[in-house]
Structures are given as C-alpha cells and as structure tokens.
N, C-alpha and C. Protein backbone atom coordinates (compact mmCIF):
# COMPACT_ATOMS: atom_id res chain seq x y z
N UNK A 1 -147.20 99.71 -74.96
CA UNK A 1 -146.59 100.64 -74.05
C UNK A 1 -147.26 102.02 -74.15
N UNK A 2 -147.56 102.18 -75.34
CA UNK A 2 -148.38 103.63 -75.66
C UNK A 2 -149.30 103.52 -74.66
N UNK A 3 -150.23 102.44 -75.20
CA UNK A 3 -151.35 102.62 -74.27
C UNK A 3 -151.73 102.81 -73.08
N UNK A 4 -151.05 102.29 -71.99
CA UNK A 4 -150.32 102.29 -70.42
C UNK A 4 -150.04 103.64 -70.53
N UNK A 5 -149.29 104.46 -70.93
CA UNK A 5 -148.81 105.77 -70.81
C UNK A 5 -150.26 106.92 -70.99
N UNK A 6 -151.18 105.93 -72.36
CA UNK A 6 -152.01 107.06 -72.43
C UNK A 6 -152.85 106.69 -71.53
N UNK A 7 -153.25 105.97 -70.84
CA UNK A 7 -154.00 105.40 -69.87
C UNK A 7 -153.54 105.97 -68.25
N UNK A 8 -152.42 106.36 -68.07
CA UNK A 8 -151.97 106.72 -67.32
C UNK A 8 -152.38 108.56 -66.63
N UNK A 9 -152.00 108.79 -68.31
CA UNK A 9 -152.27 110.10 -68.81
C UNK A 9 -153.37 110.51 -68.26
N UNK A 10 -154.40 109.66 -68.88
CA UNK A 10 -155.97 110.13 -68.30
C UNK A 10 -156.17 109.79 -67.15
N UNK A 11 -155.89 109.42 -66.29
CA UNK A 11 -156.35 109.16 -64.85
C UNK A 11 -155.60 110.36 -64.37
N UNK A 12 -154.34 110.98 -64.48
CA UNK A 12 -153.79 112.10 -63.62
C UNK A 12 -154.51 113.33 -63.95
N UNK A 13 -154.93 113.50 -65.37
CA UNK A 13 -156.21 114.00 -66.17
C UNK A 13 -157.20 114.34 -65.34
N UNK A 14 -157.90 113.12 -65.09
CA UNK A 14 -159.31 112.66 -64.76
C UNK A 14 -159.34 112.78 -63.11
N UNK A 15 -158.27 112.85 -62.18
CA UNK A 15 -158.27 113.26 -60.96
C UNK A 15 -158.02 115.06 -60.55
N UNK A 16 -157.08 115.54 -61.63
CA UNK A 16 -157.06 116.54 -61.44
C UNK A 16 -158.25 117.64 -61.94
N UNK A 17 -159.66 117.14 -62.35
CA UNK A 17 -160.41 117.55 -63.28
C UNK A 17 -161.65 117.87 -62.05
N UNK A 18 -161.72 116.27 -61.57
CA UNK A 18 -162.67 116.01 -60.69
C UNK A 18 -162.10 115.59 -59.53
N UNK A 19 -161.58 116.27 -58.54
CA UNK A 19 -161.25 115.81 -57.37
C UNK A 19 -162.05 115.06 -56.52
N UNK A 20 -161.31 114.12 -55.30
CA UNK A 20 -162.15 113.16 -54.56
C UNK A 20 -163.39 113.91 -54.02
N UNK A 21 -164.57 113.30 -53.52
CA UNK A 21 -165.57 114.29 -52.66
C UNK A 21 -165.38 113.88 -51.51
N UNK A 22 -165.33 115.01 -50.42
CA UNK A 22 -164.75 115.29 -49.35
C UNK A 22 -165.39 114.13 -48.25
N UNK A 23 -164.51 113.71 -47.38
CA UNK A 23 -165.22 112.55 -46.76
C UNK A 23 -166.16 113.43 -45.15
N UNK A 24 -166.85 112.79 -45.03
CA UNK A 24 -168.34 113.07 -43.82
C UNK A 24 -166.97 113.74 -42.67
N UNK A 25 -166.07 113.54 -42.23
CA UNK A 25 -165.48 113.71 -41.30
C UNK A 25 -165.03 115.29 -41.71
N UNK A 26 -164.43 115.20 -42.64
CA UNK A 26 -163.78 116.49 -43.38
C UNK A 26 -165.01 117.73 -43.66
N UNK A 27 -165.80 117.56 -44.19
CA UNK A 27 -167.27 118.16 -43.48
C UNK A 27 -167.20 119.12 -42.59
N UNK A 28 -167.66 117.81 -41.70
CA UNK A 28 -167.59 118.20 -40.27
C UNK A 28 -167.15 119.45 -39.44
N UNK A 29 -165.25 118.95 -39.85
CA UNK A 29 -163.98 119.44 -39.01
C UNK A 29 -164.50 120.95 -40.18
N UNK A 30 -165.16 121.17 -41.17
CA UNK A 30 -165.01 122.63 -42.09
C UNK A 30 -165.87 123.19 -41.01
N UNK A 31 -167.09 122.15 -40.71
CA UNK A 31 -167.94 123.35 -40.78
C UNK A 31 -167.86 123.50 -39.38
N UNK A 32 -167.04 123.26 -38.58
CA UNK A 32 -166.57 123.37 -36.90
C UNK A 32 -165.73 124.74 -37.05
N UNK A 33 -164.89 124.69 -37.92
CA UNK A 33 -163.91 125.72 -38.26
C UNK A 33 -164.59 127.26 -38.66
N UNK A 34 -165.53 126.96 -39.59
CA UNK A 34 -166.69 127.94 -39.70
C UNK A 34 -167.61 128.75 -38.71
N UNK A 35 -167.81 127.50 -37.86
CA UNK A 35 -168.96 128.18 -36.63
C UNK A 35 -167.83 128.88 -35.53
N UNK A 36 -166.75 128.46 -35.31
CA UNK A 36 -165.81 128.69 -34.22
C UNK A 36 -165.24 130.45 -34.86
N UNK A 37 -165.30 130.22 -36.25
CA UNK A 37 -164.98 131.48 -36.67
C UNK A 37 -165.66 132.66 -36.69
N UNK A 38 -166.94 132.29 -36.79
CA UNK A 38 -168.13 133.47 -36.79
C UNK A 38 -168.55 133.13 -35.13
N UNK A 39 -168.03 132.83 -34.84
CA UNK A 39 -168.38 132.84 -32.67
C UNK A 39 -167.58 133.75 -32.50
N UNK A 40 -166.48 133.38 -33.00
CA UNK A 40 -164.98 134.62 -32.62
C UNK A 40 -165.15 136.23 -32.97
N UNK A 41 -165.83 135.97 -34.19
CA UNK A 41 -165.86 137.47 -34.84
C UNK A 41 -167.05 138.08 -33.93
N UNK A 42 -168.07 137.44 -33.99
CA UNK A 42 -169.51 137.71 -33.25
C UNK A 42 -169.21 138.37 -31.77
N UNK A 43 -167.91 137.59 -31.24
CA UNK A 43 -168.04 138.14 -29.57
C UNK A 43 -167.03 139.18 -29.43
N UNK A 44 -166.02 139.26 -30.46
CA UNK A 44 -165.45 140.71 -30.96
C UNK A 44 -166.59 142.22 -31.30
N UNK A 45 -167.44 141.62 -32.18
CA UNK A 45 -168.58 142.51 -32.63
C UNK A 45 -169.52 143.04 -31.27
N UNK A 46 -169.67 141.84 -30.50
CA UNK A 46 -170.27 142.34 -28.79
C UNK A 46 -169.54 143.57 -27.80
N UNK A 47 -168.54 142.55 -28.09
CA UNK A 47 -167.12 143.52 -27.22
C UNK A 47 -167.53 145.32 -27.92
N UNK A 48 -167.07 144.85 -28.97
CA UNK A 48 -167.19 146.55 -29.35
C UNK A 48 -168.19 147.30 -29.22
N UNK A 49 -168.95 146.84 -29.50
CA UNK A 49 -170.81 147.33 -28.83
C UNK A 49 -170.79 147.14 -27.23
N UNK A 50 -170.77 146.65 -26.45
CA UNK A 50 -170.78 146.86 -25.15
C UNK A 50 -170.00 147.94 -24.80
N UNK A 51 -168.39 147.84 -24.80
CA UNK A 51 -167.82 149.05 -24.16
C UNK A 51 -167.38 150.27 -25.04
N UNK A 52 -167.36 150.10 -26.43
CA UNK A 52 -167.38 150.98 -27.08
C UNK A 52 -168.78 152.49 -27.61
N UNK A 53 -169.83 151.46 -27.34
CA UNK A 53 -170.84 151.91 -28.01
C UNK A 53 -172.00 152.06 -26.54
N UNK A 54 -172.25 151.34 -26.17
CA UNK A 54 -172.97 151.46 -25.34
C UNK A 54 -172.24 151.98 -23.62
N UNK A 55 -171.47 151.53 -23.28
CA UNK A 55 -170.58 151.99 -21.76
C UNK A 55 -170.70 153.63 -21.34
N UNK A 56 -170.30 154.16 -22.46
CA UNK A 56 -169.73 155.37 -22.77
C UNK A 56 -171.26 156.03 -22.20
N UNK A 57 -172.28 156.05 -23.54
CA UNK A 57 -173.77 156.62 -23.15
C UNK A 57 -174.28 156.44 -21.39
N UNK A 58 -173.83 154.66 -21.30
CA UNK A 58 -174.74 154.89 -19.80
C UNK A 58 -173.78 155.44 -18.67
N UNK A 59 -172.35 155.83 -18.82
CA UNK A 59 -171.99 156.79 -18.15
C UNK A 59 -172.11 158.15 -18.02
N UNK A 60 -172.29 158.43 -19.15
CA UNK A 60 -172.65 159.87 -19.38
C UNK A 60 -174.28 160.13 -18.56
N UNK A 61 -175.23 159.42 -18.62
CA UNK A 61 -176.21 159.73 -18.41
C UNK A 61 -176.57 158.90 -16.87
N UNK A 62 -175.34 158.18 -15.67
CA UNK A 62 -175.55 157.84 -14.66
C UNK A 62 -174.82 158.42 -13.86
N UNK A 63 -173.61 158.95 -14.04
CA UNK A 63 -172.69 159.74 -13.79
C UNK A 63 -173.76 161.69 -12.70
N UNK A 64 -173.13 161.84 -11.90
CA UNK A 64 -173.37 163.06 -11.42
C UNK A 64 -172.89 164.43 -11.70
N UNK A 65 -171.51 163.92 -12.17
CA UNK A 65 -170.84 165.22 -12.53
C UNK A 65 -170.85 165.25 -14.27
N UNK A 66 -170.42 166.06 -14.76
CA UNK A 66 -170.20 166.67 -16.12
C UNK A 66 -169.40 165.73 -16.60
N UNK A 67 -169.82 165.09 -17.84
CA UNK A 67 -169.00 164.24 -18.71
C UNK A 67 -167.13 164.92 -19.16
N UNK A 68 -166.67 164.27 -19.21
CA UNK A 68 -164.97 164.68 -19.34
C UNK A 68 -165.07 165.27 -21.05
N UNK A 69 -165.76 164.41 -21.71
CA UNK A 69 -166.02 164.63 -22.98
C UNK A 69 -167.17 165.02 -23.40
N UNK A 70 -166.70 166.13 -24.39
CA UNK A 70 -168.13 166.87 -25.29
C UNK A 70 -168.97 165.66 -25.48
N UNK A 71 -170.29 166.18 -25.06
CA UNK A 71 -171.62 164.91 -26.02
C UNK A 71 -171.26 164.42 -27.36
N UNK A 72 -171.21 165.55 -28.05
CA UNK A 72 -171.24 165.03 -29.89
C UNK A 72 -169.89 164.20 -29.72
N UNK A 73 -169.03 164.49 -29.01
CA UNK A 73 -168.04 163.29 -29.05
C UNK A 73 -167.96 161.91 -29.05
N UNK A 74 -168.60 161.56 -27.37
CA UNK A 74 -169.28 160.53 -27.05
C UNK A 74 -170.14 160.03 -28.00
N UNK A 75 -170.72 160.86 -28.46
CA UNK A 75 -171.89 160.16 -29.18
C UNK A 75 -171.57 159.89 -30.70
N UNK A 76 -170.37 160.88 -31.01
CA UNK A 76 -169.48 160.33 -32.15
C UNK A 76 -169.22 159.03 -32.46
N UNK A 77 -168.08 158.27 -30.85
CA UNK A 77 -167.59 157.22 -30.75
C UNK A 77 -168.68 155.88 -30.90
N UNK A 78 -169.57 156.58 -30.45
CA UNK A 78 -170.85 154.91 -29.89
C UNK A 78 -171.39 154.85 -30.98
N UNK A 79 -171.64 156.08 -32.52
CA UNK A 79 -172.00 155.54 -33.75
C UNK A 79 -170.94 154.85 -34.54
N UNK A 80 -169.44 155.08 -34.01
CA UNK A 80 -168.86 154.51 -35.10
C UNK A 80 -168.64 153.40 -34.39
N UNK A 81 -168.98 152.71 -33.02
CA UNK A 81 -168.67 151.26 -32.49
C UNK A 81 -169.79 150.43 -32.86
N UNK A 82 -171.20 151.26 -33.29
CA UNK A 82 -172.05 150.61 -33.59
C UNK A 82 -172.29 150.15 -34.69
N UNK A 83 -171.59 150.90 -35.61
CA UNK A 83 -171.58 150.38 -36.76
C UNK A 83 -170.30 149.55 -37.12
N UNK A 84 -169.45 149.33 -36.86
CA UNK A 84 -168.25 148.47 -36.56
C UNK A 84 -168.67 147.30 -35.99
N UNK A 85 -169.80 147.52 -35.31
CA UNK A 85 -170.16 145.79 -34.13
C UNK A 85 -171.17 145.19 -35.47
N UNK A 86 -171.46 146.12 -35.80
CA UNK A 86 -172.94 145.73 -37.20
C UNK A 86 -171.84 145.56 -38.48
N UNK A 87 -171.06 146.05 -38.48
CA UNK A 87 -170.00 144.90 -40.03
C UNK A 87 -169.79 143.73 -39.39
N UNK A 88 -169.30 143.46 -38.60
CA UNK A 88 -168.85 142.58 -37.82
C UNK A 88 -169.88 141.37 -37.90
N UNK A 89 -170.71 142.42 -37.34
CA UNK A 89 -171.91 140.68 -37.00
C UNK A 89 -172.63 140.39 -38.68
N UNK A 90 -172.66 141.14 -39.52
CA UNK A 90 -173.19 140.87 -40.65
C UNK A 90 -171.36 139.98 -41.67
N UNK A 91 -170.39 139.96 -41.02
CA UNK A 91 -169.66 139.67 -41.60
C UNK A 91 -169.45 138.14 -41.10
N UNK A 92 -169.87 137.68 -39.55
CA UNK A 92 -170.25 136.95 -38.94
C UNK A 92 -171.55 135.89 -39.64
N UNK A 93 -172.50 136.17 -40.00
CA UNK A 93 -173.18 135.54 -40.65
C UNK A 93 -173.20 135.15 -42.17
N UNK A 94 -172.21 136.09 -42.67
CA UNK A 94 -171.50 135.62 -44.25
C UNK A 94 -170.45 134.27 -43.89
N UNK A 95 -170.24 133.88 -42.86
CA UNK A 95 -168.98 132.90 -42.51
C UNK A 95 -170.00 132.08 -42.43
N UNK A 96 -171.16 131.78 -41.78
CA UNK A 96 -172.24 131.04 -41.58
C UNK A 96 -172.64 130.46 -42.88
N UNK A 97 -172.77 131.36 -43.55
CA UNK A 97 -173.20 130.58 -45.23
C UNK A 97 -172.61 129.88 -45.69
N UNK A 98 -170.86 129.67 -45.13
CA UNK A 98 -170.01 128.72 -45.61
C UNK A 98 -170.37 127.09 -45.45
N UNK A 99 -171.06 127.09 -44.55
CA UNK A 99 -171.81 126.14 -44.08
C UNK A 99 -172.23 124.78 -45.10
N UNK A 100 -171.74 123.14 -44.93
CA UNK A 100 -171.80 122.71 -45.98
C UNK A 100 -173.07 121.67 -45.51
C-alpha cells in the first residue's frame, strides 16, 4: 500500500515539475493571439501619428489663415504623438518576440 501511495506521490510530483508540452494547435491559437495583439497596438500607434502628430503640421502649413494655435504648441503636441506612436510600435514588436 506504501508503495501505490509513494508511486502516486511521484507522478503528481513529476507532472507538476514538468508540465505537458503544448499541443501544435495551442501554438497556433498563442501565436494568433500575439499577432492580433501587436496589429491592435500597431494601428493605435498609426492613429496617433496620423492625427495627432502629423494632421496638425499639414494644417498649419495648408491652411490660409493664421493657425488658432501658437507654433511651439502645435509642434509641442506632434513631438509628444510621435513619440507615443514610437513606444507603441516598439512595444508592438516586443509582443512579436512572443512568438513561438
């Protein structure tokens, strides 16, 4: 009876030590979850660079009349969207490495 028990022992042991390896499907469905995630962040990171960062400049400079807002302002906003779209997309390609 010992033995059964210690035999027992080591297999709940021996599974919790070394878990199953993940089957081809399970994979898959990660690394779908991965790419769908850094697509998401990536076209967030666009978004903000298009109308944050860039919109602003080519109005200012297509526009006829006098900008509503000071330059250094404008030009405030479009460095900090540009660098917000650039965490973004570099945070975007750290999700990529998850990659199995």
């Amino acid at each position: 009876m010992k033995c059964w028990l210690a035999n027992a022992n080591l297999l709940r042991m021996d599974r919790s030590l070394f878990p199953p390896k993940p089957t081809a499907r399970s994979v898959l469905v990660a690394n779908d979850r991965t790419k769908l995630t850094a697509k998401y962040v990536n076209a967030i990171a666009d978004a903000i660079f298009t109308v944050g960062g860039l919109a602003p400049i080519l109005a200012t400079r297509l526009t006829a009349g006098p900008p509503t807002l000071p330059l250094p302002v404008i030009v405030g906003v479009a460095i900090v969207c540009w660098m917000t779209s650039a965490t973004l997309q570099y945070s975007a390609r750290r999700y990529l490495k998850e990659l199995q």
